[in-house]
C-alpha atoms as a PDB file:
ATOM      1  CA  UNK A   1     153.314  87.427 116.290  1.00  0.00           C
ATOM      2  CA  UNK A   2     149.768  87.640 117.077  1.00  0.00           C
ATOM      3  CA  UNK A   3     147.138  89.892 115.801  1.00  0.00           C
ATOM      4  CA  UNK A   4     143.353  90.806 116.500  1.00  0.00           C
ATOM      5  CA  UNK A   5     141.198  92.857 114.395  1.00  0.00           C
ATOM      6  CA  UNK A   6     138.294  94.622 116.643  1.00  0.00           C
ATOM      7  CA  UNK A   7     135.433  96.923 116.003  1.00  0.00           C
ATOM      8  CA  UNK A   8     135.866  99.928 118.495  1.00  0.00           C
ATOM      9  CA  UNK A   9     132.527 102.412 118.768  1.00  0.00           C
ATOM     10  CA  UNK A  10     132.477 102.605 114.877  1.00  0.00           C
ATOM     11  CA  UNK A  11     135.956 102.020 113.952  1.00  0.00           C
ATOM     12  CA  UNK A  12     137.722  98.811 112.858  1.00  0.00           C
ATOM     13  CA  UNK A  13     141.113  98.633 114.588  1.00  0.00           C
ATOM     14  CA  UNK A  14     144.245  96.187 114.526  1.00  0.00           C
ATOM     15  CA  UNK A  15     146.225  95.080 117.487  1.00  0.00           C
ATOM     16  CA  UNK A  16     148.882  92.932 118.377  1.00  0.00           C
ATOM     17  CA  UNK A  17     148.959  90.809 121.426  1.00  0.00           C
ATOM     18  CA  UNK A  18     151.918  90.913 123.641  1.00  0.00           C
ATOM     19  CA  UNK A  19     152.502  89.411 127.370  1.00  0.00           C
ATOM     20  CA  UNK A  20     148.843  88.652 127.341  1.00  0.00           C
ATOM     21  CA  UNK A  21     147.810  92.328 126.564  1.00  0.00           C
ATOM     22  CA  UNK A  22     146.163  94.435 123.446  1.00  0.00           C
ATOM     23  CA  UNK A  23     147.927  96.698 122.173  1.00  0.00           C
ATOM     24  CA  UNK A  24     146.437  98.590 118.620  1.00  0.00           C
ATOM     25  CA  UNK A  25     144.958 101.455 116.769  1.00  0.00           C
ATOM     26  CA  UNK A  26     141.979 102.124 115.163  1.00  0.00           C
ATOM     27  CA  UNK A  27     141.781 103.084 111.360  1.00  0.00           C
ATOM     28  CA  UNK A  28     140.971 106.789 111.830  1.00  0.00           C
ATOM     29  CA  UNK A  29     144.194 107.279 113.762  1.00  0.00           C
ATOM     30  CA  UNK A  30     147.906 107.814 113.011  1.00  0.00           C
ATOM     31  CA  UNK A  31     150.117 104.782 112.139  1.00  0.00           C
ATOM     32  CA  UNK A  32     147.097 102.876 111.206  1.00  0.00           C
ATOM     33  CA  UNK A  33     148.759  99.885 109.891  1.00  0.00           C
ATOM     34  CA  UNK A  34     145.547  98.420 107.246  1.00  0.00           C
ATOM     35  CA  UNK A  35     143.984  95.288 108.149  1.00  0.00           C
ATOM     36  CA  UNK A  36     145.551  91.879 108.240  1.00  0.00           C
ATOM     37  CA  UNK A  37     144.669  90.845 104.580  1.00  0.00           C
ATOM     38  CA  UNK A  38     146.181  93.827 103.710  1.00  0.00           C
ATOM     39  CA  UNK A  39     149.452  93.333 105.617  1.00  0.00           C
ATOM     40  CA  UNK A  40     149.100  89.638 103.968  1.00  0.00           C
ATOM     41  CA  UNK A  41     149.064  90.842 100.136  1.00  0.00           C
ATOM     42  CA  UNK A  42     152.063  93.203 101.445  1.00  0.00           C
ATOM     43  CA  UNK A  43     154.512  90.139 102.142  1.00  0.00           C
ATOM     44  CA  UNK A  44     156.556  89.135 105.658  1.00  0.00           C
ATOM     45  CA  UNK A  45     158.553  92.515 106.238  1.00  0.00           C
ATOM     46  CA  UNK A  46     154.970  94.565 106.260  1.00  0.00           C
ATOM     47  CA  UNK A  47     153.462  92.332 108.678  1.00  0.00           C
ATOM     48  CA  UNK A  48     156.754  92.335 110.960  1.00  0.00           C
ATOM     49  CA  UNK A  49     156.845  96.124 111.082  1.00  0.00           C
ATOM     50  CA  UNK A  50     153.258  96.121 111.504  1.00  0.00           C
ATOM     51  CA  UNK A  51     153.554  94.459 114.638  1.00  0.00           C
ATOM     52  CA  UNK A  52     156.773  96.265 115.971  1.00  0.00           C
ATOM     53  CA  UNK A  53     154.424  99.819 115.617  1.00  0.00           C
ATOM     54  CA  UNK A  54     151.112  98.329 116.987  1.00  0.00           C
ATOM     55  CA  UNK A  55     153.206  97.069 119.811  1.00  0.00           C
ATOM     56  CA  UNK A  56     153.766 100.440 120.853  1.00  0.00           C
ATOM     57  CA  UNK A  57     150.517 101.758 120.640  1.00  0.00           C
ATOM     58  CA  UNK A  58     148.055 102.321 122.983  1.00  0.00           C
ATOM     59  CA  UNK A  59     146.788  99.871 125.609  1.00  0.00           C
ATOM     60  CA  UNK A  60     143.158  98.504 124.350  1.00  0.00           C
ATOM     61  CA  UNK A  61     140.279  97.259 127.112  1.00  0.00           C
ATOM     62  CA  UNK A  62     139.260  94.350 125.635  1.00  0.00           C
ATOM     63  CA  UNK A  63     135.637  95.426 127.373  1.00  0.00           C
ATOM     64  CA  UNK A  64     135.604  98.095 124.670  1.00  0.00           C
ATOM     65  CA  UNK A  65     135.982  96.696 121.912  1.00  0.00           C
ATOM     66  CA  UNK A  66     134.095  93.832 119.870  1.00  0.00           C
ATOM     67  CA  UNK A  67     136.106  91.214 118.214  1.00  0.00           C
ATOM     68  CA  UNK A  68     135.960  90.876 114.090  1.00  0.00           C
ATOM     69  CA  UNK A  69     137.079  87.868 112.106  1.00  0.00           C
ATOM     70  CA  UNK A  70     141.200  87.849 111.730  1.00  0.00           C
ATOM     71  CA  UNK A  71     140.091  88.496 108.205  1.00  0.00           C
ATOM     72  CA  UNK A  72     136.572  89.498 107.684  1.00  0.00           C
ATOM     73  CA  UNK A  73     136.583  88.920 103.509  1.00  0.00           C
ATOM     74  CA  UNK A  74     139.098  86.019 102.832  1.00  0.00           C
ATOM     75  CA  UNK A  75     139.117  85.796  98.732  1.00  0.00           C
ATOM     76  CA  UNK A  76     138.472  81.785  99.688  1.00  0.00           C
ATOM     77  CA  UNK A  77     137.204  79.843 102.691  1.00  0.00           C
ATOM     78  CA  UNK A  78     138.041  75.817 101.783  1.00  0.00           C
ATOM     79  CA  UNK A  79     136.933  73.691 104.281  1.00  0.00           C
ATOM     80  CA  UNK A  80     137.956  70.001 104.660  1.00  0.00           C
ATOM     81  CA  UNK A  81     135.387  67.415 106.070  1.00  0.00           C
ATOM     82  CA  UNK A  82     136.117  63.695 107.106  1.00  0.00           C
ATOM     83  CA  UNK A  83     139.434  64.462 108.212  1.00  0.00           C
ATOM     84  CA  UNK A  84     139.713  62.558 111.772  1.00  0.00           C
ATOM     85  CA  UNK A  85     139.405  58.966 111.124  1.00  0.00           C
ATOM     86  CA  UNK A  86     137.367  58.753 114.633  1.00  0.00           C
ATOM     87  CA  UNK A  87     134.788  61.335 113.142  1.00  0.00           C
ATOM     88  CA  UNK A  88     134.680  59.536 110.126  1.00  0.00           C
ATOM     89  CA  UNK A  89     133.328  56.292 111.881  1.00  0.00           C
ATOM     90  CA  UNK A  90     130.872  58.498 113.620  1.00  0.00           C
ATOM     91  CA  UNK A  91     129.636  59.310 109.998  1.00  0.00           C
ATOM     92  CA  UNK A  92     127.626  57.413 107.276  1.00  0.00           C
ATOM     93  CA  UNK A  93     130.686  57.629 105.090  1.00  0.00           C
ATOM     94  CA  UNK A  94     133.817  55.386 104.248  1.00  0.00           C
ATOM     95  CA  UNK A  95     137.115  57.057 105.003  1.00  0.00           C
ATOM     96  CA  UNK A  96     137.821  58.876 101.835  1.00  0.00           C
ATOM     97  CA  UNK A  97     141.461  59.032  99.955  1.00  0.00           C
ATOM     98  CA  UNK A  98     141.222  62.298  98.940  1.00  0.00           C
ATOM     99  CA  UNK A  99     140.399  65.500 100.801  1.00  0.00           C
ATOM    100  CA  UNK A 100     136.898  66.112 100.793  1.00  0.00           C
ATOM    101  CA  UNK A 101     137.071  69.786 100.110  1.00  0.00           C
ATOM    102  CA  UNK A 102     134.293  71.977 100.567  1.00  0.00           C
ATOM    103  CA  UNK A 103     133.606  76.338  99.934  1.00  0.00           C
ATOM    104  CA  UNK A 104     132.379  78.413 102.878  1.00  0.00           C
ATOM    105  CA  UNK A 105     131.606  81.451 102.056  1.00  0.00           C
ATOM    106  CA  UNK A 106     132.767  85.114 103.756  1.00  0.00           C
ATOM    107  CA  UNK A 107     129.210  86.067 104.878  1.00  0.00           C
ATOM    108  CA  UNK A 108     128.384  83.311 107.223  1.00  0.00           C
ATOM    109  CA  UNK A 109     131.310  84.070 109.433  1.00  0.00           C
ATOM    110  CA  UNK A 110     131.518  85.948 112.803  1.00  0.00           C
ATOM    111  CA  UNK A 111     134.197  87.037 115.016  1.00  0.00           C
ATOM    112  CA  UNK A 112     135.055  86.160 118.862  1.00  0.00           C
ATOM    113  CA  UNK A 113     131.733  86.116 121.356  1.00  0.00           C
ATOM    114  CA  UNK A 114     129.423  87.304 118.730  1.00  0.00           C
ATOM    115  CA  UNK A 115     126.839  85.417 118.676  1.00  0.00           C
ATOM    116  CA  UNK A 116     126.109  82.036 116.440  1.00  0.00           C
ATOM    117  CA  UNK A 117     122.503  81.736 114.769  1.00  0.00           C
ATOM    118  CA  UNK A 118     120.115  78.793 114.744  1.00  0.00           C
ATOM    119  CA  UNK A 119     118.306  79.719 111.994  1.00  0.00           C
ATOM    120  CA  UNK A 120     114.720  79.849 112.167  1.00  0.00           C
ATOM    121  CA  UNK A 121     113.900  77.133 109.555  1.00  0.00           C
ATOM    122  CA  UNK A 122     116.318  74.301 111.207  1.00  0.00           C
ATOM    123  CA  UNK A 123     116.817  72.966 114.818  1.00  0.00           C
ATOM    124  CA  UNK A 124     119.923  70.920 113.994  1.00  0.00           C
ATOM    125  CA  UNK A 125     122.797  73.280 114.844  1.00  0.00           C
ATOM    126  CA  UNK A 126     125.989  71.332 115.341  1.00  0.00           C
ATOM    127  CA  UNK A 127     129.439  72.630 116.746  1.00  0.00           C
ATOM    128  CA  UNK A 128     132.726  71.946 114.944  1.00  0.00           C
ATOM    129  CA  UNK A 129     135.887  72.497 116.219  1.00  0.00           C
ATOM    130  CA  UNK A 130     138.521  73.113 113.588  1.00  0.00           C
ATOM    131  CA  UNK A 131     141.834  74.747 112.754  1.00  0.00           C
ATOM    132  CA  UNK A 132     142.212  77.228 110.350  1.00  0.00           C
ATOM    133  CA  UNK A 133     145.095  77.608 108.161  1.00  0.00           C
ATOM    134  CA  UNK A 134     145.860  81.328 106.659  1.00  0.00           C
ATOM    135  CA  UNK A 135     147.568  81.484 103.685  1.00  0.00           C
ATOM    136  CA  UNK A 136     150.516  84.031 103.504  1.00  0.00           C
ATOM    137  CA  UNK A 137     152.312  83.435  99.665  1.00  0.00           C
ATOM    138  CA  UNK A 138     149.955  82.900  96.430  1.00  0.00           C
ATOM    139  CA  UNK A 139     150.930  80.217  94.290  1.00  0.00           C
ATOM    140  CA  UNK A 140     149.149  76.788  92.536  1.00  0.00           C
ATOM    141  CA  UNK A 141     150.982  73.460  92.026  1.00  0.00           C
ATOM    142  CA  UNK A 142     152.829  74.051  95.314  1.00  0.00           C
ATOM    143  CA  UNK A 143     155.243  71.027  96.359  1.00  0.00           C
ATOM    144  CA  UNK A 144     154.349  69.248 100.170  1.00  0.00           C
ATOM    145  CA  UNK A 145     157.537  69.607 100.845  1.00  0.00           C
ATOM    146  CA  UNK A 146     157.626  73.382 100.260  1.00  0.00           C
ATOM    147  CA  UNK A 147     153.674  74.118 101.278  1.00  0.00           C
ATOM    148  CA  UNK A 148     154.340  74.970 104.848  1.00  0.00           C
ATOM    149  CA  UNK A 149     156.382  78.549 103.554  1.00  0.00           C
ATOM    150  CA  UNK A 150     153.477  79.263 101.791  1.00  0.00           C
ATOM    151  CA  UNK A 151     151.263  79.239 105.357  1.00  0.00           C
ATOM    152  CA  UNK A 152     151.363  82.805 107.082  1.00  0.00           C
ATOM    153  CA  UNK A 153     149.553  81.638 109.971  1.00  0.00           C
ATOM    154  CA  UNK A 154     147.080  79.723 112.247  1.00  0.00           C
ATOM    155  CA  UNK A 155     143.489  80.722 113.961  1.00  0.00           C
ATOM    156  CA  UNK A 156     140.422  78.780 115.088  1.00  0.00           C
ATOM    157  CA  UNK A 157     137.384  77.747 113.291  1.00  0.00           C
ATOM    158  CA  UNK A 158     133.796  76.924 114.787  1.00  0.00           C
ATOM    159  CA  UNK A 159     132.293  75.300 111.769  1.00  0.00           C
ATOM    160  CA  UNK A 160     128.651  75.448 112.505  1.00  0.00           C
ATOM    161  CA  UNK A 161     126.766  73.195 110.459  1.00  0.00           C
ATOM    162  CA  UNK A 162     122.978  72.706 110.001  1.00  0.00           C
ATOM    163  CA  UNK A 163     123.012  69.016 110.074  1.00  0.00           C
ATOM    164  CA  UNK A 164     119.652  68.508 108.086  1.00  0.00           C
ATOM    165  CA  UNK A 165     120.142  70.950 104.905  1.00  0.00           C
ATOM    166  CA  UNK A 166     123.559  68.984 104.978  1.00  0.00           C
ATOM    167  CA  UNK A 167     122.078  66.164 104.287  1.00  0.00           C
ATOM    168  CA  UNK A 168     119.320  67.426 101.776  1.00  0.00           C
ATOM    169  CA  UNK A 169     121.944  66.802  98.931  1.00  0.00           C
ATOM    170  CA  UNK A 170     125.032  64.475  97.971  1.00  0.00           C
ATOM    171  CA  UNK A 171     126.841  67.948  98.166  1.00  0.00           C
ATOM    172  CA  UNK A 172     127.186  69.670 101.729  1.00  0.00           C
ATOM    173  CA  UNK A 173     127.479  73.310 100.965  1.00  0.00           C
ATOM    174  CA  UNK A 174     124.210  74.471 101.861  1.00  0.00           C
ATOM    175  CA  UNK A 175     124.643  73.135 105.098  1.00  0.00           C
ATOM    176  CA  UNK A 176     127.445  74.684 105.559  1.00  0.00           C
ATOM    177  CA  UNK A 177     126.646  78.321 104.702  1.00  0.00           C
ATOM    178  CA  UNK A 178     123.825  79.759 106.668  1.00  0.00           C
ATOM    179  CA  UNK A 179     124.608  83.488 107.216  1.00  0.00           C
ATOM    180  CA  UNK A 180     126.654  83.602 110.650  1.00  0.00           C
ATOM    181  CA  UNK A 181     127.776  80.424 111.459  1.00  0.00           C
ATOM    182  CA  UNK A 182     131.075  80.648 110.972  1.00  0.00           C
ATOM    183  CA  UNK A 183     132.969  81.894 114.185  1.00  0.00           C
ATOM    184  CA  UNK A 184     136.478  82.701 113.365  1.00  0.00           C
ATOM    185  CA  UNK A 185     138.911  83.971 115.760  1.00  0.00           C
ATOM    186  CA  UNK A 186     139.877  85.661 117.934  1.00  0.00           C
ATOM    187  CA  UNK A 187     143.694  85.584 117.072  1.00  0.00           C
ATOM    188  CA  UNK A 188     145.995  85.027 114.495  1.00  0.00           C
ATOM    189  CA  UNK A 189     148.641  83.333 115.545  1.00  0.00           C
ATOM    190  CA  UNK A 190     152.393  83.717 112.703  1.00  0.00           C
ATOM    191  CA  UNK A 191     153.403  79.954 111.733  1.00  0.00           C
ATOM    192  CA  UNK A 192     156.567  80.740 113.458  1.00  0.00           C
ATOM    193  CA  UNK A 193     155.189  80.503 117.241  1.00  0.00           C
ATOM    194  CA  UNK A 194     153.994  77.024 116.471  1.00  0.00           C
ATOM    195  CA  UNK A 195     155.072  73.667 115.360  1.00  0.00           C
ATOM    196  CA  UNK A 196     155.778  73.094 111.576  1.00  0.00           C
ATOM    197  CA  UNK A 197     152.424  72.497 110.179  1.00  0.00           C
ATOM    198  CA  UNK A 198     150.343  73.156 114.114  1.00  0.00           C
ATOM    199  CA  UNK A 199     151.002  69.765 114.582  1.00  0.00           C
ATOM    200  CA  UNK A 200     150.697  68.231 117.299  1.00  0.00           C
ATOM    201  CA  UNK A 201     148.029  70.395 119.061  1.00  0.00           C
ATOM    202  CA  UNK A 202     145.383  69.477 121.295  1.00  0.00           C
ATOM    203  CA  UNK A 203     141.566  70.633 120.161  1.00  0.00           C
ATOM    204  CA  UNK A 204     139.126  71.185 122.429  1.00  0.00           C
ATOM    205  CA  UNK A 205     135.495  72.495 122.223  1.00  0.00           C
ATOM    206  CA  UNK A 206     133.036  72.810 124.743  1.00  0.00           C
ATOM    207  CA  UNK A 207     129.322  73.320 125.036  1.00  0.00           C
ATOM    208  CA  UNK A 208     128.429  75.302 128.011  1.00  0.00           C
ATOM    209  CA  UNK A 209     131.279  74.090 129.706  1.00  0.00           C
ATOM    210  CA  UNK A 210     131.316  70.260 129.288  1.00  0.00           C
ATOM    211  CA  UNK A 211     133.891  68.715 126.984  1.00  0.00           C
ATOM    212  CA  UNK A 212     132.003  67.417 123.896  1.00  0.00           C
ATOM    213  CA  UNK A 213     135.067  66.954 121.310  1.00  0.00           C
ATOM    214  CA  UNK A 214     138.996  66.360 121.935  1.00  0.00           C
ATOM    215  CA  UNK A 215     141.115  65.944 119.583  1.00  0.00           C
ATOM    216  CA  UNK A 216     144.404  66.614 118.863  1.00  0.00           C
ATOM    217  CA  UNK A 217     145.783  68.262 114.977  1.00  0.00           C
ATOM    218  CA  UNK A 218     148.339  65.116 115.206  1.00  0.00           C
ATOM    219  CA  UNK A 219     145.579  62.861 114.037  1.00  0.00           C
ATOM    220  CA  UNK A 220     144.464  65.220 110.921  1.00  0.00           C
ATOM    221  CA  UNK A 221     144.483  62.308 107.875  1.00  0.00           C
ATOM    222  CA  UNK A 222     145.517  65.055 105.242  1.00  0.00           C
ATOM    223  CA  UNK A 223     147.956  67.490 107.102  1.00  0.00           C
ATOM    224  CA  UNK A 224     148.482  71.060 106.256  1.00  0.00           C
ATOM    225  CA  UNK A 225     151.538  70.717 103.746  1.00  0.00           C
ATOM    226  CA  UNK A 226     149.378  67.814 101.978  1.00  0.00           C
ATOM    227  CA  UNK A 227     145.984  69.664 102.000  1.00  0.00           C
ATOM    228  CA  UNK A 228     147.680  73.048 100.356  1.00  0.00           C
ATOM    229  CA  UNK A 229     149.942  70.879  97.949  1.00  0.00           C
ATOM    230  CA  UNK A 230     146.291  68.799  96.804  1.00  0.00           C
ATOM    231  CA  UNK A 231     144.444  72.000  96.994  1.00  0.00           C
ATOM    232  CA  UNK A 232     146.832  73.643  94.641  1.00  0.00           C
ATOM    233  CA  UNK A 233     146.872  71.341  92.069  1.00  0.00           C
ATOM    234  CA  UNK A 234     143.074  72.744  90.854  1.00  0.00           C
ATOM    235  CA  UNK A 235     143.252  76.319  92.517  1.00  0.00           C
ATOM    236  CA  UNK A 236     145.296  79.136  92.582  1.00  0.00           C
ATOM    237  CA  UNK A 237     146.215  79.892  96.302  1.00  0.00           C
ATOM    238  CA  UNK A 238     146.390  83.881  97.563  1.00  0.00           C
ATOM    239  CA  UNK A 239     147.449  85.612 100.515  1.00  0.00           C
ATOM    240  CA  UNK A 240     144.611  85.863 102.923  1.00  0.00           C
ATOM    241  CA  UNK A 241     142.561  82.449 101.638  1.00  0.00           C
ATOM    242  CA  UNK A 242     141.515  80.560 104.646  1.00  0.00           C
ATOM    243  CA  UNK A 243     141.735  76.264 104.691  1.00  0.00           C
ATOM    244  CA  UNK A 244     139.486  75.195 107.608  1.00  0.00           C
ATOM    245  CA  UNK A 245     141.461  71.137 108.271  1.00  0.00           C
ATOM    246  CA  UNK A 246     138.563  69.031 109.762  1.00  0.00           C
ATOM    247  CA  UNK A 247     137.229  68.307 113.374  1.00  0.00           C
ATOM    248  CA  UNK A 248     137.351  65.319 115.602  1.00  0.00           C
ATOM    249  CA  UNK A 249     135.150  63.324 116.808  1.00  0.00           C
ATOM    250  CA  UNK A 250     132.476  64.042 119.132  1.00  0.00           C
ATOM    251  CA  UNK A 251     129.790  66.357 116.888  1.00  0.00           C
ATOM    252  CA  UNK A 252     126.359  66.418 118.182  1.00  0.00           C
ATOM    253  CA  UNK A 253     124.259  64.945 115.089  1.00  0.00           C
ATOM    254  CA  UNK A 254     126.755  61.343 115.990  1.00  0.00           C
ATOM    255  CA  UNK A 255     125.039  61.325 119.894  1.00  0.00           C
ATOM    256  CA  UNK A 256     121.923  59.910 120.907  1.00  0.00           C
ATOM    257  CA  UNK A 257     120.073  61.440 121.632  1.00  0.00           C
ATOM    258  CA  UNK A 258     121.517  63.817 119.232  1.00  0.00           C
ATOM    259  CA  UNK A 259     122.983  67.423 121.073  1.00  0.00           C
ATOM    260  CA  UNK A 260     122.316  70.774 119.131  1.00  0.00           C
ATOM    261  CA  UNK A 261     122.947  73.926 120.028  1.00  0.00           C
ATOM    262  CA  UNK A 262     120.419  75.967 121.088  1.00  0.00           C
ATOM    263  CA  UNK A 263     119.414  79.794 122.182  1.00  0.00           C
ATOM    264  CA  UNK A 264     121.537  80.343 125.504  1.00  0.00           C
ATOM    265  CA  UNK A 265     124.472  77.993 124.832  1.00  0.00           C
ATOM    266  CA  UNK A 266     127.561  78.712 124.840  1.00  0.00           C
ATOM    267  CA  UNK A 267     130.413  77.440 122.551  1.00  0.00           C
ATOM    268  CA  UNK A 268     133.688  77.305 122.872  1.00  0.00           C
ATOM    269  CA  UNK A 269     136.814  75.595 120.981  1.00  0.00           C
ATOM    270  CA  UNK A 270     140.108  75.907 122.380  1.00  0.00           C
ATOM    271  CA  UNK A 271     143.162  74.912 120.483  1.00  0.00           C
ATOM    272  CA  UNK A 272     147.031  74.705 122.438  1.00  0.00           C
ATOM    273  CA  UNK A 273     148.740  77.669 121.660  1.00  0.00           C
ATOM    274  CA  UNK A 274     146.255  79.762 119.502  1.00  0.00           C
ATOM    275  CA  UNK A 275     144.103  80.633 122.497  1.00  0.00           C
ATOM    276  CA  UNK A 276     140.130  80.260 122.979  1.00  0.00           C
ATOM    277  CA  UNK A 277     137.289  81.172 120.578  1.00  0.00           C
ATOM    278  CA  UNK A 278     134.246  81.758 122.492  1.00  0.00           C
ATOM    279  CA  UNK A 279     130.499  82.162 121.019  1.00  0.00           C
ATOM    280  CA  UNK A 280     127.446  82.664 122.530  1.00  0.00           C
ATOM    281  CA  UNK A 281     123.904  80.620 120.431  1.00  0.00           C
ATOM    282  CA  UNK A 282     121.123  83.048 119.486  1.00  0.00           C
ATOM    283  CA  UNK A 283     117.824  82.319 117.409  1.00  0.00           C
ATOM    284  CA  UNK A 284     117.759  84.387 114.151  1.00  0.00           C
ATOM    285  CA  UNK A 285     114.974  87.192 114.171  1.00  0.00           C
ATOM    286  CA  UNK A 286     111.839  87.242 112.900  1.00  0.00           C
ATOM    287  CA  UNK A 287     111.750  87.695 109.082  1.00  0.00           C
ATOM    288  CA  UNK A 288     111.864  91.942 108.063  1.00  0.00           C
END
């Protein structure tokens, strides 16, 4: 199953992708299914008939409509850093034992070609191509070998760091956190169309068209069932929370001369079987 939530004129909408088509409604109209974090909370059989109704709805022109975060208000974001040894030797840190969790928070992200922003008080915006992991069942202490059932889905992550307020402090959040520079999208993709875990995939991102990272979600240190199992041992997991695994290597702040994204650019991160997420780089406004 794979579902898109979209903004269309001034209504949020959910659709389901089928045979390379959208097919959805919007909230104001009959059958309206609820958004995907609702359908999550519901369990499995609301999500499955949610799909078999959207799949008969109307025919959507993806010109029409803008694209919004799979879930626009996850409860958690958790991101994972240093999770690729060959990033890690592109970084000033030892490979760690333990996942090197991380919050993002709900208001830095942005959906499918919305635009990115280099905020005005930094020059040092970096891509990162990542996989994100959507959490279907709540639980804490959850087993590895029973974490995968608790995984509702897959989608793709552009974690756009700020490379020098990263580095201001031992801790990273800052960094990681300026308002929309998350991209997060376009589809999510049930656990069930891919392989146990989404291993095994190749990750690519791009930056206007040249290949700048490739990796492939084989090579993730901590894999899915061992980064919910670790994550659950502090925190109580819920339906909808978001766990961003890690990117390859190939960022921008590791090249020299170092490669930021800039006004004009355009990223994109493409993962095998989840699709393409596609954002365009804009300078943030001048201050209201």
């Amino acid at each position: 199953m794979r579902f898109t939530q979209f903004l269309e004129a001034s209504h949020k909408g959910m659709a389901v992708e089928v045979s390379g088509k959208l097919y959805g409604l919007a909230e104001h109209e009959e059958g309206f299914p609820g958004t995907l974090h609702d359908l999550l909370k519901a369990g499995p059989d609301a999500l499955r008939d949610a799909h078999r109704r959207l799949s008969q709805a109307r025919e959507l022109d993806p010109a029409t409509i803008r694209y919004l975060p799979p879930i626009e208000r996850p409860g958690k974001i958790v991101c994972v850093g240093l999770n690729y040894a060959d990033h890690t030797k592109e970084s000033p840190y030892e490979q760690p034992t333990y996942p090197t969790f991380f919050p993002r928070f709900s208001t830095t992200l942005v959906g499918h070609d919305e635009p990115i922003i280099r905020p005005r008080v930094s020059e040092q915006l970096d891509y990162e191509g990542e996989l994100a992991v959507i959490i279907g069942r709540g639980g804490r202490h959850i087993t590895k070998a029973r974490a995968l059932e608790y995984v509702a889905g897959y989608s793709i992550f552009n974690e756009a760091s700020v490379r020098d307020y990263q580095f201001k402090s031992p801790q990273w959040t800052i960094g990681k956190n300026f308002d929309a520079t998350g991209a997060f999208g376009p589809t999510f993709v049930s656990a069930d169309e891919l392989p146990p875990g989404a291993r095994g995939l190749s990750l690519t991102t791009r930056l206007n068209g040249k290949i700048e990272q490739q990796g492939n979600t084989a090579d993730l240190i901590f894999d899915v069932a061992e980064l919910i199992a670790t994550l659950s041992e502090a925190v109580t997991l819920e339906p909808g929370d978001v766990i961003v695994s890690g990117t390859p290597a190939g960022i921008g702040w590791a090249r020299r001369p170092m490669l930021f994204m800039k006004a004009g650019d355009l990223c994109t991160v493409e993962i095998e079987g989840l699709g393409m997420l596609s954002n365009p780089i804009a300078e943030e406004g001048p201050q209201a």
